[in-house]
Structure formats: structure tokens, C-alpha cells
C-alpha atoms as a PDB file:
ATOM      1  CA  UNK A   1     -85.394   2.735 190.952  1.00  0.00           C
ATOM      2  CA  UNK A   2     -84.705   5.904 192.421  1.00  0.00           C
ATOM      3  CA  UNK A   3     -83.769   9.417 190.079  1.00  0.00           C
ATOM      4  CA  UNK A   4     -80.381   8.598 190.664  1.00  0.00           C
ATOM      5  CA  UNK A   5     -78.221   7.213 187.873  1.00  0.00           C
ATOM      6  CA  UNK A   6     -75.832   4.561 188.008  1.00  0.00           C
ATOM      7  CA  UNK A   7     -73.080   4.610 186.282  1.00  0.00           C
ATOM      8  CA  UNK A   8     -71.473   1.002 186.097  1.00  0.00           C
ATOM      9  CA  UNK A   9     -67.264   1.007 187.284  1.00  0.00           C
ATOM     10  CA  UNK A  10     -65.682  -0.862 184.910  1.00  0.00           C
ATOM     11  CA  UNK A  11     -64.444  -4.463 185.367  1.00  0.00           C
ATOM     12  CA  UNK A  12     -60.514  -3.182 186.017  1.00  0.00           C
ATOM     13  CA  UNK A  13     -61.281  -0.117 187.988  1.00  0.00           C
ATOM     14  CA  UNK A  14     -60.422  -0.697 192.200  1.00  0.00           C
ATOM     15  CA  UNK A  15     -62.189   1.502 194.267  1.00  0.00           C
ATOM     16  CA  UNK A  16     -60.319   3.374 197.261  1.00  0.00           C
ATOM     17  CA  UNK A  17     -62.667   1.541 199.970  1.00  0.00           C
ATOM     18  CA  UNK A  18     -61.422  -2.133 198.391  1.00  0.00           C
ATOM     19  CA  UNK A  19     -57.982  -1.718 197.667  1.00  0.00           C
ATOM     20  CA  UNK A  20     -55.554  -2.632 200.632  1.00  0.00           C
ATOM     21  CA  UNK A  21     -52.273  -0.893 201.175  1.00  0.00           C
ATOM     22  CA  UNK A  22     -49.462  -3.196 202.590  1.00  0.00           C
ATOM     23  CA  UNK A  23     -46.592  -1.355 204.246  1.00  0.00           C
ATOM     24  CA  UNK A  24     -44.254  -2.569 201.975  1.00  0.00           C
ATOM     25  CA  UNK A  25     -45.378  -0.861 198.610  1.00  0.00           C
ATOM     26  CA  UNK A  26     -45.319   2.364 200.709  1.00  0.00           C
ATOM     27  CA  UNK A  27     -41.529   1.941 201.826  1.00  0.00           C
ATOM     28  CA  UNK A  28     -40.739   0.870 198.250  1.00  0.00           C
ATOM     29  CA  UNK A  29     -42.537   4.300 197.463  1.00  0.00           C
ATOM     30  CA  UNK A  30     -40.583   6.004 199.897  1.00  0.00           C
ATOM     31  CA  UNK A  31     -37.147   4.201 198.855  1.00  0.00           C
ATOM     32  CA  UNK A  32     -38.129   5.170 195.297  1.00  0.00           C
ATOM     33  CA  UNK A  33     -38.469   9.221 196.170  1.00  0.00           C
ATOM     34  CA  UNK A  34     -35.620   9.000 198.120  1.00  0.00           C
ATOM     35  CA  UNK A  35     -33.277   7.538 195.272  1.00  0.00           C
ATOM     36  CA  UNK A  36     -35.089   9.954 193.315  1.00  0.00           C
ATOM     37  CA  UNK A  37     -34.921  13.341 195.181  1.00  0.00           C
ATOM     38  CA  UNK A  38     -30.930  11.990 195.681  1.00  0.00           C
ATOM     39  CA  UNK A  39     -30.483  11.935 192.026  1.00  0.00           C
ATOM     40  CA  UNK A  40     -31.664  15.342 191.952  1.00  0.00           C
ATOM     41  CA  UNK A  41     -29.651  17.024 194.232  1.00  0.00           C
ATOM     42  CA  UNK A  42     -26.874  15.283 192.854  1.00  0.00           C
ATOM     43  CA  UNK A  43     -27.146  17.032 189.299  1.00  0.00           C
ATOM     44  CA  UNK A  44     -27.926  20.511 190.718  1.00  0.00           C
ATOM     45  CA  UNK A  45     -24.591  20.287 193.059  1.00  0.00           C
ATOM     46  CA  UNK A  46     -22.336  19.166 189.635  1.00  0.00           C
ATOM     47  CA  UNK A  47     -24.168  21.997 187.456  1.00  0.00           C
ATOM     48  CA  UNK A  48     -23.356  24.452 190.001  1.00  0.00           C
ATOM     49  CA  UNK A  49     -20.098  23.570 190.117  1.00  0.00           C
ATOM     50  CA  UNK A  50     -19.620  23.616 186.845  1.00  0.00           C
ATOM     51  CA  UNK A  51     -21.549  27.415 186.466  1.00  0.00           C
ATOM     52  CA  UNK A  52     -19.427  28.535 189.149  1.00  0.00           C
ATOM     53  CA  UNK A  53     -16.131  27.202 187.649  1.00  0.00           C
ATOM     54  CA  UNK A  54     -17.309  29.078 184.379  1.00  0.00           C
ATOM     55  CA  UNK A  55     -17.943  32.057 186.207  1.00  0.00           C
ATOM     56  CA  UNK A  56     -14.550  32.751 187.769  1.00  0.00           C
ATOM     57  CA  UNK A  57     -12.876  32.251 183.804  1.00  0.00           C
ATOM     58  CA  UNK A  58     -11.439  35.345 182.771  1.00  0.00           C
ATOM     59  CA  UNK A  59     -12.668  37.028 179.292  1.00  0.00           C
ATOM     60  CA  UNK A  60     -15.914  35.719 179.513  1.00  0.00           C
ATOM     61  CA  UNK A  61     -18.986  38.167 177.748  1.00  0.00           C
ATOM     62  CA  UNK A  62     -21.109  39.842 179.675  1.00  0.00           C
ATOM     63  CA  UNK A  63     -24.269  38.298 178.129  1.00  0.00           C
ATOM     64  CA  UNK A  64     -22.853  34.765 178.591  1.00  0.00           C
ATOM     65  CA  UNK A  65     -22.158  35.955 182.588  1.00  0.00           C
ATOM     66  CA  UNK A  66     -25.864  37.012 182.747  1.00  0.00           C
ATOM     67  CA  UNK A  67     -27.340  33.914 181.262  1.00  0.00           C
ATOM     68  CA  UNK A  68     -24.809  31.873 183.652  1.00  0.00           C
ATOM     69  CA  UNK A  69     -25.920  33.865 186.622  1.00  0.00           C
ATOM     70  CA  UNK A  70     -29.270  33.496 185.820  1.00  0.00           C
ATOM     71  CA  UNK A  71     -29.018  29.260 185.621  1.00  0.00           C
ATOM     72  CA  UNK A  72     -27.297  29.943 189.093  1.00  0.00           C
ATOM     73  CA  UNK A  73     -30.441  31.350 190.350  1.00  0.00           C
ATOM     74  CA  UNK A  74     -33.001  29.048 188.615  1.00  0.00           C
ATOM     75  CA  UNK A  75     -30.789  26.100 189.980  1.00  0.00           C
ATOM     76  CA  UNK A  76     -31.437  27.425 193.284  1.00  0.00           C
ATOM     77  CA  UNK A  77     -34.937  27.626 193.364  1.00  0.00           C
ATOM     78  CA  UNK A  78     -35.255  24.421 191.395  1.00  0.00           C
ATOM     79  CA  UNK A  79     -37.729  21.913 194.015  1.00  0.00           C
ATOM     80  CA  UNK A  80     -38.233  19.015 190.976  1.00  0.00           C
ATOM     81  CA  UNK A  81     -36.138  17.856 187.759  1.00  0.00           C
ATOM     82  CA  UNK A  82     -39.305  19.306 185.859  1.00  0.00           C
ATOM     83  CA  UNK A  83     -38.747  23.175 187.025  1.00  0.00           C
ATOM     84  CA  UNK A  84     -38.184  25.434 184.523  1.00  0.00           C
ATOM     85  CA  UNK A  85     -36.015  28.570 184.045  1.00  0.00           C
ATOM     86  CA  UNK A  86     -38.118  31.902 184.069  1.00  0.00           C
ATOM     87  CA  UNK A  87     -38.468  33.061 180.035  1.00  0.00           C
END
């Protein structure tokens, strides 16, 4: 035995060299992203509609403007559902 170590994989693990891809699991991936990204762009178009449409009310604060400007904004730069709004 050499000074290497061996360190067993376990029985469930699948190494990259063994595992097979078919072409359908990746255009179920794809389809998946798709729906997903879809979904996404789908909120961020109703919420800006909805922050605009609060915008353009008459009487509204001025802090309530600057927090509704500032969703504008982070809606914008939003990529993924899991961005966050600068603190």
C-alpha cells in the first residue's frame, strides 16, 4: 500500500465519471428554468405596476414615495426571486 489514503465512497454516492446524462432530464431541466424564470418576470411586471399605479396617487408622503421608489429600483435590478432590497 502506497502513503496514500483511501477514503471509501459510500454505497449511494455516483461519481461524475459513472453517472450518464440522457438528453431528456436536461430539457426537463431546461423546461423547468424556463417555467421558472417566466414566473419571475411575471411577478416583477404586476409589482411594478402596482408601485407605479401607487406612485401617480395624489397625497401620498414623501417617505412612503421614497420607500416606493426605492422597490422600483430594487425590482429592476432583481436577476432571481431570492434578491434582496439594499438595507
Amino acid at each position: 500500500m502506497s502513503g496514500k489514503r483511501r477514503h471509501p465512497q459510500p454505497m449511494y454516492d455516483v461519481q461524475a465519471k459513472h453517472r450518464r446524462i440522457r438528453r431528456w432530464d436536461i430539457l426537463w431541466l431546461v423546461r423547468a428554468w424556463a417555467a421558472r424564470w417566466c414566473a419571475l418576470h411575471r411577478r416583477k411586471q404586476a409589482r411594478a405596476v402596482s408601485y407605479q399605479a401607487a406612485l401617480e396617487r395624489d397625497g401620498l408622503p414623501e417617505s412612503d414615495r421614497a420607500a416606493l421608489e426605492a422597490c422600483v429600483s430594487a425590482l429592476d435590478e432583481a436577476g432571481s426571486q431570492e434578491a434582496r432590497s439594499p438595507a
